[in-house]
Protein backbone atom coordinates (compact mmCIF):
# COMPACT_ATOMS: atom_id res chain seq x y z
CA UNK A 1 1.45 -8.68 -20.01
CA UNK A 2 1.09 -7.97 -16.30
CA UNK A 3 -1.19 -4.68 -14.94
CA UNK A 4 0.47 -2.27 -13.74
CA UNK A 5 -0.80 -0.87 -10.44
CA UNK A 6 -0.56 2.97 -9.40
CA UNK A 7 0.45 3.65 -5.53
CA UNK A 8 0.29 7.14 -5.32
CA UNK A 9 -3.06 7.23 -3.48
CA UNK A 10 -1.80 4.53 -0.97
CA UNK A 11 1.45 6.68 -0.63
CA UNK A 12 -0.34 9.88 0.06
CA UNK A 13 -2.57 7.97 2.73
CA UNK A 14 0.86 6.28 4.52
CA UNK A 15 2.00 9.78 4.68
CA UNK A 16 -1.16 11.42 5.69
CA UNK A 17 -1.42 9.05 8.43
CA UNK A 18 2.09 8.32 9.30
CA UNK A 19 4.35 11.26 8.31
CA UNK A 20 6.44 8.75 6.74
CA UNK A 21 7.07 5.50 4.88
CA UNK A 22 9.38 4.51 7.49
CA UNK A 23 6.86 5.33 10.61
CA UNK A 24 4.57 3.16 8.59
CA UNK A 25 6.60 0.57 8.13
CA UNK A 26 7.76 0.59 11.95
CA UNK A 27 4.37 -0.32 12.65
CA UNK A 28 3.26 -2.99 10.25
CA UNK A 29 5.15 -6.73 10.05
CA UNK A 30 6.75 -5.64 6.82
CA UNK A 31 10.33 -4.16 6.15
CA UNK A 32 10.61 -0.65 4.08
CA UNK A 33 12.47 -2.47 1.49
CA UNK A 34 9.44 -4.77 0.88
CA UNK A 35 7.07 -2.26 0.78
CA UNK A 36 9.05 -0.25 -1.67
CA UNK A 37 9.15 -3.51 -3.90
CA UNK A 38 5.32 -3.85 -3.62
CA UNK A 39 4.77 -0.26 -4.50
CA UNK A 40 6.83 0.06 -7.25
CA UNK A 41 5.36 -3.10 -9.23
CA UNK A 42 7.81 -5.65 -8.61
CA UNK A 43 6.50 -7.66 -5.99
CA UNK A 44 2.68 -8.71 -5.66
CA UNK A 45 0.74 -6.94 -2.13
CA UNK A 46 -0.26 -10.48 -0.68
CA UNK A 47 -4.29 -10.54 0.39
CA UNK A 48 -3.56 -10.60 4.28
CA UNK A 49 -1.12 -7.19 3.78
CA UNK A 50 -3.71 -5.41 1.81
CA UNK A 51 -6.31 -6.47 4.21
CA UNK A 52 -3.87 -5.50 7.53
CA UNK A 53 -2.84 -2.19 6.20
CA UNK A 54 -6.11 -1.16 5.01
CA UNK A 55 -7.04 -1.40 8.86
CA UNK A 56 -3.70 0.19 9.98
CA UNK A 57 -4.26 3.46 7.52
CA UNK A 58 -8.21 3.38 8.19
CA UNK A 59 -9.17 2.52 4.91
CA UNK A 60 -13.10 1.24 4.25
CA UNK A 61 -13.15 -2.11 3.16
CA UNK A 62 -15.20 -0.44 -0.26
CA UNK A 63 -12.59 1.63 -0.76
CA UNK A 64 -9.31 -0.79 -1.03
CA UNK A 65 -9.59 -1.01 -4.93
CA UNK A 66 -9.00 3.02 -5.04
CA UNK A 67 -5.94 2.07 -2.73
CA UNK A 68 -4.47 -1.08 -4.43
CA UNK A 69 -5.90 -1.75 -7.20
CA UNK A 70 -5.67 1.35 -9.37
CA UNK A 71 -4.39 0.85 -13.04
CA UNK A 72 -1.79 2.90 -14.89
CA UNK A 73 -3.39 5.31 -17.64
């Protein structure tokens, strides 16, 4: 059985930051179709993405588990 990750904090930071998923997205090397994919659990966040957009939405290097790897209750 695979984990199941929850994106919501990640989402409200992309927002927070960005006003949009598609802002975001206009400013990383990754398409809004692939970050949907990642974010809903059907494709994996590779190590060098998670690392990249931590940096792009100012997020502590401590605090990228709270981000990206938070379970589903």
């Amino acid at each position: 059985m695979s984990t199941k990750f929850n994106y919501s904090k990640l989402k409200g930071r992309i927002i927070e930051k960005y006003g949009s998923q598609k802002a975001f997205v206009n400013d990383i090397p990754l398409g809004e179709v692939s970050l949907v994919q990642k974010m809903k659990g059907r494709v994996a966040f590779k190590n060098d993405e998670i690392v990249y957009m931590a940096e792009k939405l100012n997020i502590a290097k401590s605090e990228i588990p709270d981000y990206f790897f938070c379970t589903e209750n």
